[in-house]
PDB file of N, CA and C in Angstrom:
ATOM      1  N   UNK A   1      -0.806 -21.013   2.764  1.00  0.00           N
ATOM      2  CA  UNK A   1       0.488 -21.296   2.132  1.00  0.00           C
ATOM      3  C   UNK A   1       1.255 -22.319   2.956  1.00  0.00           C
ATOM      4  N   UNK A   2       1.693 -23.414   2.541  1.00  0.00           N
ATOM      5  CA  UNK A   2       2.987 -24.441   3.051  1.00  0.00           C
ATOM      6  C   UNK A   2       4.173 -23.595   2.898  1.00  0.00           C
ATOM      7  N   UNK A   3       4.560 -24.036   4.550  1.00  0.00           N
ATOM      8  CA  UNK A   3       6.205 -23.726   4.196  1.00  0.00           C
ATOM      9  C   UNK A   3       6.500 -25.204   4.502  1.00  0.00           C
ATOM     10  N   UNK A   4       6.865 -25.373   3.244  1.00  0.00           N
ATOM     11  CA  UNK A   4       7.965 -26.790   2.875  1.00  0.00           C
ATOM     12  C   UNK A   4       9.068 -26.495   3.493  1.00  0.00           C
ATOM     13  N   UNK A   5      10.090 -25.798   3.719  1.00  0.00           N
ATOM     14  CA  UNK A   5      11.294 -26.050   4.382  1.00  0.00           C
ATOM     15  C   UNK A   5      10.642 -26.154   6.010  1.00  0.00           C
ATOM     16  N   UNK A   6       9.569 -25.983   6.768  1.00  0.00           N
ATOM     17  CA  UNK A   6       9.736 -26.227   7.746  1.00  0.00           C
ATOM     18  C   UNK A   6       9.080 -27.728   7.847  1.00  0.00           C
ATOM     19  N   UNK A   7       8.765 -28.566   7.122  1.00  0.00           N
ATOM     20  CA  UNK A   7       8.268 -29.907   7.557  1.00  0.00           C
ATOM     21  C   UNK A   7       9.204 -30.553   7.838  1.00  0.00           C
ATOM     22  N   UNK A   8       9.236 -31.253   9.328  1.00  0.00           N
ATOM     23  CA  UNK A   8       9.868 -32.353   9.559  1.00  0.00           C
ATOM     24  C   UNK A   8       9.299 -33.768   9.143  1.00  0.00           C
ATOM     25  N   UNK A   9       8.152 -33.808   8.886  1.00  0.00           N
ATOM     26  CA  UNK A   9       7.391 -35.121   8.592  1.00  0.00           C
ATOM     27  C   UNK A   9       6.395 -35.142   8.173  1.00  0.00           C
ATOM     28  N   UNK A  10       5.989 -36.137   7.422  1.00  0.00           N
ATOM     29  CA  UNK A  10       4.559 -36.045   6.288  1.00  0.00           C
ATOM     30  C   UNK A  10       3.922 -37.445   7.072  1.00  0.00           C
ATOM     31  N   UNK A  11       3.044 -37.049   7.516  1.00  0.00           N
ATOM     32  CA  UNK A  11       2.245 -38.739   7.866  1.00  0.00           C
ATOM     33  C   UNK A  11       0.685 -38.293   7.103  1.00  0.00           C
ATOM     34  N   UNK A  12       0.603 -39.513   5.730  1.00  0.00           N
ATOM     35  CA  UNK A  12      -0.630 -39.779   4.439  1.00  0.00           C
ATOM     36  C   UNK A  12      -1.757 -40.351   5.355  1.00  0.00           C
ATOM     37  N   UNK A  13      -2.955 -40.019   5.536  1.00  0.00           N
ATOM     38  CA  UNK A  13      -3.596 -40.751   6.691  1.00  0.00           C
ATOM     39  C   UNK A  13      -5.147 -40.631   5.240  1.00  0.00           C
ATOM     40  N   UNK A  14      -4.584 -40.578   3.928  1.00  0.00           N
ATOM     41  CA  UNK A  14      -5.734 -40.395   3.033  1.00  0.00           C
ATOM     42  C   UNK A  14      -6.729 -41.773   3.159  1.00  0.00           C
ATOM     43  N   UNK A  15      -7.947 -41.984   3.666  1.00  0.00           N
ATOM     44  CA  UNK A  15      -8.439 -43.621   3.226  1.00  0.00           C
ATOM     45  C   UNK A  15      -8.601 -43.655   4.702  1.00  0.00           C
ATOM     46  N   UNK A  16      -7.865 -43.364   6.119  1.00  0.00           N
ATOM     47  CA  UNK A  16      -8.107 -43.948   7.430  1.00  0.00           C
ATOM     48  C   UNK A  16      -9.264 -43.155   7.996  1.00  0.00           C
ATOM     49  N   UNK A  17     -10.010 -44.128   8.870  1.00  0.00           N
ATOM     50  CA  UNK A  17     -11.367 -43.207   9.245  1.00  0.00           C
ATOM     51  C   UNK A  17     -10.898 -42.742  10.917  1.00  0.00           C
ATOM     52  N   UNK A  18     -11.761 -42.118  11.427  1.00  0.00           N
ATOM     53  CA  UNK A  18     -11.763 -41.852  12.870  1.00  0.00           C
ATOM     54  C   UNK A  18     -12.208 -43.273  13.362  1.00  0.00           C
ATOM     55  N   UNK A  19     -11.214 -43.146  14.925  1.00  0.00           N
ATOM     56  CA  UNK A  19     -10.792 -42.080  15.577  1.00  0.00           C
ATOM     57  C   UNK A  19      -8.755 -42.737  15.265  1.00  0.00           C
ATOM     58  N   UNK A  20      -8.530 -43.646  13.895  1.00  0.00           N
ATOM     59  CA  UNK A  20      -7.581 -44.035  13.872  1.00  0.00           C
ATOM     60  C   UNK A  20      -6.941 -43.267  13.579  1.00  0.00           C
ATOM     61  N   UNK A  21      -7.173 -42.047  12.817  1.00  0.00           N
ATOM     62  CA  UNK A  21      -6.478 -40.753  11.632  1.00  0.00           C
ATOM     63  C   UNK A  21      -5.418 -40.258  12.941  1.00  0.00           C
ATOM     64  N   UNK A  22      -6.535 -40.173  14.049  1.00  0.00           N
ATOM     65  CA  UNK A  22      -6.533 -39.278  15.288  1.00  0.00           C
ATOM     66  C   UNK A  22      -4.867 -40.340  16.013  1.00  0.00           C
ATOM     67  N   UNK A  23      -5.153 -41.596  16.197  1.00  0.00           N
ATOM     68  CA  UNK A  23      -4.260 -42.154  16.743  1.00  0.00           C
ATOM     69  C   UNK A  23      -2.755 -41.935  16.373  1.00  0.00           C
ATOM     70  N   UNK A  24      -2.772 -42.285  14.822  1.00  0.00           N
ATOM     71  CA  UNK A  24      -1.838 -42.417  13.946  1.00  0.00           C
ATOM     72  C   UNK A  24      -0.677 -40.774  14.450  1.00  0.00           C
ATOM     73  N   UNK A  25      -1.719 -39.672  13.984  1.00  0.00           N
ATOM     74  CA  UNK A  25      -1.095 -38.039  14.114  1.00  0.00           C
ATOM     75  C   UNK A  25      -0.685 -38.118  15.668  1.00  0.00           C
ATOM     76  N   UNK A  26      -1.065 -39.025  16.489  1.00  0.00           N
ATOM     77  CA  UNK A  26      -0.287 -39.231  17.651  1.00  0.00           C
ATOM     78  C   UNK A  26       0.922 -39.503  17.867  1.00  0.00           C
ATOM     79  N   UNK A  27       0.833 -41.203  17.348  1.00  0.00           N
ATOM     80  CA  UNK A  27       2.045 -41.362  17.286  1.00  0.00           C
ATOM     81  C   UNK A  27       3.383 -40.356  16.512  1.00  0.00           C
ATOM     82  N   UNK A  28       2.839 -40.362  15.876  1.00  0.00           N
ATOM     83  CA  UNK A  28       3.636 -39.380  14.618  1.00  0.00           C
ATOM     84  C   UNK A  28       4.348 -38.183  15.114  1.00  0.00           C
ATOM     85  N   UNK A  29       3.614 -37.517  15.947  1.00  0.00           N
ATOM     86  CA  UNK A  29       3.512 -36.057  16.619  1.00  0.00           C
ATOM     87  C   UNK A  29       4.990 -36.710  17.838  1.00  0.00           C
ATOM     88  N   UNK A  30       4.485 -37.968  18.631  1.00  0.00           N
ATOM     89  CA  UNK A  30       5.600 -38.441  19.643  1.00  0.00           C
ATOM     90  C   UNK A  30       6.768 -38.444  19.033  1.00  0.00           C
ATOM     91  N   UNK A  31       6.968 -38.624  18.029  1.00  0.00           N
ATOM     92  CA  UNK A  31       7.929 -39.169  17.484  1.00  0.00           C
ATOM     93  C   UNK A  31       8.968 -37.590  17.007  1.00  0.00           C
ATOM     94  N   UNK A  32       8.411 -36.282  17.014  1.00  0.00           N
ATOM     95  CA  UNK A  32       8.581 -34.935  17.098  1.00  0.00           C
ATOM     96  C   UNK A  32       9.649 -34.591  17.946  1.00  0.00           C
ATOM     97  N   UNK A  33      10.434 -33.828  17.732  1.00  0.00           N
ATOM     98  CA  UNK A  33      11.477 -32.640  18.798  1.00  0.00           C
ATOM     99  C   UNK A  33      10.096 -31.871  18.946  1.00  0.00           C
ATOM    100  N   UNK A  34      10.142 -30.972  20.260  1.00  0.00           N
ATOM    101  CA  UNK A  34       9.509 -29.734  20.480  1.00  0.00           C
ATOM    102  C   UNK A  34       9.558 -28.964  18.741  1.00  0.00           C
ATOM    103  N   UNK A  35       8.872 -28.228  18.568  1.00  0.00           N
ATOM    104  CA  UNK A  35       9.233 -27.540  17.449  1.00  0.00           C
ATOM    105  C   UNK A  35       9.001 -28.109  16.405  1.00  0.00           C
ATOM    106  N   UNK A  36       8.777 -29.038  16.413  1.00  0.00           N
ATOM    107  CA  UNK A  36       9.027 -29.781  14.556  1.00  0.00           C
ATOM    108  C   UNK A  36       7.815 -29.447  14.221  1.00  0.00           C
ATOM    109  N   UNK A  37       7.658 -29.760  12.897  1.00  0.00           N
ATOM    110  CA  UNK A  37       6.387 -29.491  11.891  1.00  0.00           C
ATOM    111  C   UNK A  37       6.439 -31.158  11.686  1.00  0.00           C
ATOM    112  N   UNK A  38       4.564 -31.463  11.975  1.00  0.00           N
ATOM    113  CA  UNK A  38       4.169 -32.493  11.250  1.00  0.00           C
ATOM    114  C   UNK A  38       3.437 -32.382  10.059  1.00  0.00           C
ATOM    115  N   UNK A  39       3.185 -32.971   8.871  1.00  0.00           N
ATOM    116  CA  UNK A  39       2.337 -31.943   7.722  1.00  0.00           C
ATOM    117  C   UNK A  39       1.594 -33.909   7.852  1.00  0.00           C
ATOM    118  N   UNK A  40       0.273 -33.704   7.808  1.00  0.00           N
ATOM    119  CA  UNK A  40      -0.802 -34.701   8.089  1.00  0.00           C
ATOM    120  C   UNK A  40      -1.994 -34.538   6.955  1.00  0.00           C
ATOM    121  N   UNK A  41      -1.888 -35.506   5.917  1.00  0.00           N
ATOM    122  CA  UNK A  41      -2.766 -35.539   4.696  1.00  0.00           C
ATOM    123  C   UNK A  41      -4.098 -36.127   5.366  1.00  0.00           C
ATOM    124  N   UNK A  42      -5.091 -35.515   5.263  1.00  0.00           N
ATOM    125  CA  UNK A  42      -6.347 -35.935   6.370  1.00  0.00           C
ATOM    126  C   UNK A  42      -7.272 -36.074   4.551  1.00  0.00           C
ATOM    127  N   UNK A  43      -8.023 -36.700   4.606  1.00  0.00           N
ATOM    128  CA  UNK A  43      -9.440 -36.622   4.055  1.00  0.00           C
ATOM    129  C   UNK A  43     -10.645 -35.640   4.240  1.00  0.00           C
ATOM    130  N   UNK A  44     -11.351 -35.225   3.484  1.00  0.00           N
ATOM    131  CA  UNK A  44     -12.264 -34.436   3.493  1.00  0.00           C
ATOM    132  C   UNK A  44     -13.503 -34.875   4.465  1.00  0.00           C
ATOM    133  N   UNK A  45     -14.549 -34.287   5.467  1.00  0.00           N
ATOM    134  CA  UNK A  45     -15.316 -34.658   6.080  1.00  0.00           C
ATOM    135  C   UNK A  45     -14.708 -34.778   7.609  1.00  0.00           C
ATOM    136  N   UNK A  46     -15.227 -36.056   8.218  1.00  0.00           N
ATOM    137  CA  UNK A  46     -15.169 -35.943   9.604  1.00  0.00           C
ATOM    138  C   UNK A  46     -13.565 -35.909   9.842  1.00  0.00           C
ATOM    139  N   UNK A  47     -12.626 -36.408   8.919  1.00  0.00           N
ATOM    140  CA  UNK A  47     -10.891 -36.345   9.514  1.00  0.00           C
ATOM    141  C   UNK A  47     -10.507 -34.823   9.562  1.00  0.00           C
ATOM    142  N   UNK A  48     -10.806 -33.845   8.719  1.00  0.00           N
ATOM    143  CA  UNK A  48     -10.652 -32.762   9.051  1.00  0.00           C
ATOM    144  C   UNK A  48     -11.110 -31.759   9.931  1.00  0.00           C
ATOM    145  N   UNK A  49     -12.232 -32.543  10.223  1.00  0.00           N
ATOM    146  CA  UNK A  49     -13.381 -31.680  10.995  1.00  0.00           C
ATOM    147  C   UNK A  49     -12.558 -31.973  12.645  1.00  0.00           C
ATOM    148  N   UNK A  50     -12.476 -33.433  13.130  1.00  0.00           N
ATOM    149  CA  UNK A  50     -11.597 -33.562  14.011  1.00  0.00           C
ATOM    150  C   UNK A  50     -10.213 -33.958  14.685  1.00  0.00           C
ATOM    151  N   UNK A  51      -9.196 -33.867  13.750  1.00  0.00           N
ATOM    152  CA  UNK A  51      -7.932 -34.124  14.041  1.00  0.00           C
ATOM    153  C   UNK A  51      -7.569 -32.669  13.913  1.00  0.00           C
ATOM    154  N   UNK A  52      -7.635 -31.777  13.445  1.00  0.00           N
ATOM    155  CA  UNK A  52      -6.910 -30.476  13.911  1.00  0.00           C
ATOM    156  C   UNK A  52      -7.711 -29.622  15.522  1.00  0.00           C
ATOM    157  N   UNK A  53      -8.412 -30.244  15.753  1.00  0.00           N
ATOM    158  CA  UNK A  53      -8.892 -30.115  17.128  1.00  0.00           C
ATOM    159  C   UNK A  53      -8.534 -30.353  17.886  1.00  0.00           C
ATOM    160  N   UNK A  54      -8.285 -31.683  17.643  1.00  0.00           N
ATOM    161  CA  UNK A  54      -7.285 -32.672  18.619  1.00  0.00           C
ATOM    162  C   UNK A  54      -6.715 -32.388  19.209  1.00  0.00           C
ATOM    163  N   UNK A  55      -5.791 -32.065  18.577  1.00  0.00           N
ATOM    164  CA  UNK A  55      -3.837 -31.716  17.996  1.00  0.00           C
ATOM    165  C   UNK A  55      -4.164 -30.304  19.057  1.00  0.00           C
ATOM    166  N   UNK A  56      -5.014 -29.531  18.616  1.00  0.00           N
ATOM    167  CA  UNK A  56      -4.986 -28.159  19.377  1.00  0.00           C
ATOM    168  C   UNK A  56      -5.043 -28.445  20.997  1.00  0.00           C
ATOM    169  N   UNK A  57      -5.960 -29.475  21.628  1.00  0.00           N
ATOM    170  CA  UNK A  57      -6.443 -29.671  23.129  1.00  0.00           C
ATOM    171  C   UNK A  57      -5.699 -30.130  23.898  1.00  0.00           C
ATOM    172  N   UNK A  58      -4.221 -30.500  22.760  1.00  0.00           N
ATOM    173  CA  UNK A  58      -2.816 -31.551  23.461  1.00  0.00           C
ATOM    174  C   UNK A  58      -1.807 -30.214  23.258  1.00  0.00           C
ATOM    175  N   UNK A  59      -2.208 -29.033  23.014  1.00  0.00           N
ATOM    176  CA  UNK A  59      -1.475 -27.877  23.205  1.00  0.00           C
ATOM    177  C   UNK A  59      -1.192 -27.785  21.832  1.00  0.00           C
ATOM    178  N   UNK A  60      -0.504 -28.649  20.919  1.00  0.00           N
ATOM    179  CA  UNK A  60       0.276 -28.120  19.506  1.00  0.00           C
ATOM    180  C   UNK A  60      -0.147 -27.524  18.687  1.00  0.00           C
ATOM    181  N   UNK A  61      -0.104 -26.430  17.779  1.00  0.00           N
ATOM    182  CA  UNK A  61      -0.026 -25.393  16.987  1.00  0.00           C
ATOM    183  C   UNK A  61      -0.086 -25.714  15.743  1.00  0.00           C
ATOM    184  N   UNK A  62      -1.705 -25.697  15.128  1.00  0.00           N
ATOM    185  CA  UNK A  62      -1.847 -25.512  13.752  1.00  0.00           C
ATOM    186  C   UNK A  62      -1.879 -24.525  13.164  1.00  0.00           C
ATOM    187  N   UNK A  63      -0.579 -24.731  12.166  1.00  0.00           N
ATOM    188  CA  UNK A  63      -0.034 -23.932  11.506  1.00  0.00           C
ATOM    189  C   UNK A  63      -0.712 -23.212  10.466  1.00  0.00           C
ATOM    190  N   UNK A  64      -0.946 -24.422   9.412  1.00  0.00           N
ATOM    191  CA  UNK A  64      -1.634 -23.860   7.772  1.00  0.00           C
ATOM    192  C   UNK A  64      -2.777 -25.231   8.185  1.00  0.00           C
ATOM    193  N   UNK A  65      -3.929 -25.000   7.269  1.00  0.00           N
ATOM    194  CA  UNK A  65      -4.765 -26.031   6.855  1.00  0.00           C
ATOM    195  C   UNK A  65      -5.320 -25.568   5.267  1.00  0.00           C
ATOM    196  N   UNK A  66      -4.649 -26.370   4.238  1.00  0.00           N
ATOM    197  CA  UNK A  66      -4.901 -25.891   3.013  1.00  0.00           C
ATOM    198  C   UNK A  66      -5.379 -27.342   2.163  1.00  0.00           C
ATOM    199  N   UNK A  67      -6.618 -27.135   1.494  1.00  0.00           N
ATOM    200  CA  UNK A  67      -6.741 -28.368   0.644  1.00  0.00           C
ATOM    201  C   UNK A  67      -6.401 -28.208  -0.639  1.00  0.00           C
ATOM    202  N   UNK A  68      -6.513 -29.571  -0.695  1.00  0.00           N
ATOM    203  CA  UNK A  68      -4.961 -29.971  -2.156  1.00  0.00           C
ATOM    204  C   UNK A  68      -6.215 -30.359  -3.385  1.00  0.00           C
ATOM    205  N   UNK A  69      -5.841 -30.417  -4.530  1.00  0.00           N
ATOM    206  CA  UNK A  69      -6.908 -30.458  -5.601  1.00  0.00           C
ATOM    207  C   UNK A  69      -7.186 -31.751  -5.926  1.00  0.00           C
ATOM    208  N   UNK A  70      -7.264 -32.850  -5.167  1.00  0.00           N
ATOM    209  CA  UNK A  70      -8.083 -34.087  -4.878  1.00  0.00           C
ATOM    210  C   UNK A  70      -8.898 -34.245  -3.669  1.00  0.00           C
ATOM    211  N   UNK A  71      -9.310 -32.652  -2.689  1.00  0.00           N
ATOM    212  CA  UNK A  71      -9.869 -32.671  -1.981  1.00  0.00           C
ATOM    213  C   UNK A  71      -9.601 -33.010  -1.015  1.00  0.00           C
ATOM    214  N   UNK A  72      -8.254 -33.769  -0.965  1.00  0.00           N
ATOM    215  CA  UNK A  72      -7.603 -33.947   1.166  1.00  0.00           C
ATOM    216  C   UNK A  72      -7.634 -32.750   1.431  1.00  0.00           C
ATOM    217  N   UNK A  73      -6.883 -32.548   2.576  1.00  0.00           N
ATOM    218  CA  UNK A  73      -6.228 -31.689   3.361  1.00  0.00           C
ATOM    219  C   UNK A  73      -5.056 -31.819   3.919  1.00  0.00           C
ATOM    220  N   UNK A  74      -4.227 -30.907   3.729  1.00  0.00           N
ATOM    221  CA  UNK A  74      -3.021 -31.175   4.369  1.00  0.00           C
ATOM    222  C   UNK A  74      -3.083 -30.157   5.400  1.00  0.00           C
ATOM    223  N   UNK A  75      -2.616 -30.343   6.590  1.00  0.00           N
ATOM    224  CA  UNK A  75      -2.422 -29.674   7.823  1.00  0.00           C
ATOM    225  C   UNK A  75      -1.335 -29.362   8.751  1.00  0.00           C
ATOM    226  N   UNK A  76      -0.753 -28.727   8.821  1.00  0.00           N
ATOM    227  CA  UNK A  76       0.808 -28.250   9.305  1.00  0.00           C
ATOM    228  C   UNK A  76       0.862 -27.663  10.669  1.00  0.00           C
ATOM    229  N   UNK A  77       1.354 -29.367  11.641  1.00  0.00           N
ATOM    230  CA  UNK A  77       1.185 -28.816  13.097  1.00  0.00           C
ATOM    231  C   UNK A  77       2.508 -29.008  13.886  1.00  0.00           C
ATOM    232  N   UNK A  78       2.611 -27.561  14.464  1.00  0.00           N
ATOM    233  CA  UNK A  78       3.976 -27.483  15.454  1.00  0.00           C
ATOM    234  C   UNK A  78       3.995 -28.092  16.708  1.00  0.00           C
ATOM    235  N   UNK A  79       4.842 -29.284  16.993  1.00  0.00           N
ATOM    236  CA  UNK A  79       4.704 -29.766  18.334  1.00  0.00           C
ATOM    237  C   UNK A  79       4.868 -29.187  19.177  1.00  0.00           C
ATOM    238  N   UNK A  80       4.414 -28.905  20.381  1.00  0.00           N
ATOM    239  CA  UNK A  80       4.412 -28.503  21.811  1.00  0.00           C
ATOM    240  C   UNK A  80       5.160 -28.560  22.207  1.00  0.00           C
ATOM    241  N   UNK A  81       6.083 -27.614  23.136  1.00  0.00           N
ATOM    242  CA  UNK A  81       7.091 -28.227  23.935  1.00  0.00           C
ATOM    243  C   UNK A  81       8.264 -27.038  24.409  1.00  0.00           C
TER     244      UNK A  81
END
């Protein structure tokens, strides 16, 4: 389940391959208060397989990982801090 009232930010990364998906949810994530929710539209295959990994090894907290009925994924991660 999404909780929509807690997203602070949507970064669409549908179409970008590795390891740019990975860069992008970086910047994105910097750009975070402690606490915020990033919600990150990943693609099916290797972007899902490794950007919520990522995100986990830099400490931050995946929340939900639910796919949407064109087959992305959306992923809901709490920044660190």
């Amino acid at each position: 389940m999404k909780a929509e009232g807690e997203i602070t930010a949507t970064k669409n990364l549908r179409g970008v391959n590795c390891p740019m998906n990975l860069v992008y949810t970086k910047v994105a994530m910097a750009g975070l208060k402690p606490g915020e929710v990033l919600e990150i539209i990943l693609d099916d295959g290797p972007p899902i397989n490794n950007v919520p990994g990522s995100v986990k090894k830099e400490g931050h907290t995946v929340l939900a990982q639910t796919q949407l009925e064109d087959g992305a994924w959306s992923v809901l991660v709490r920044k660190a801090g």
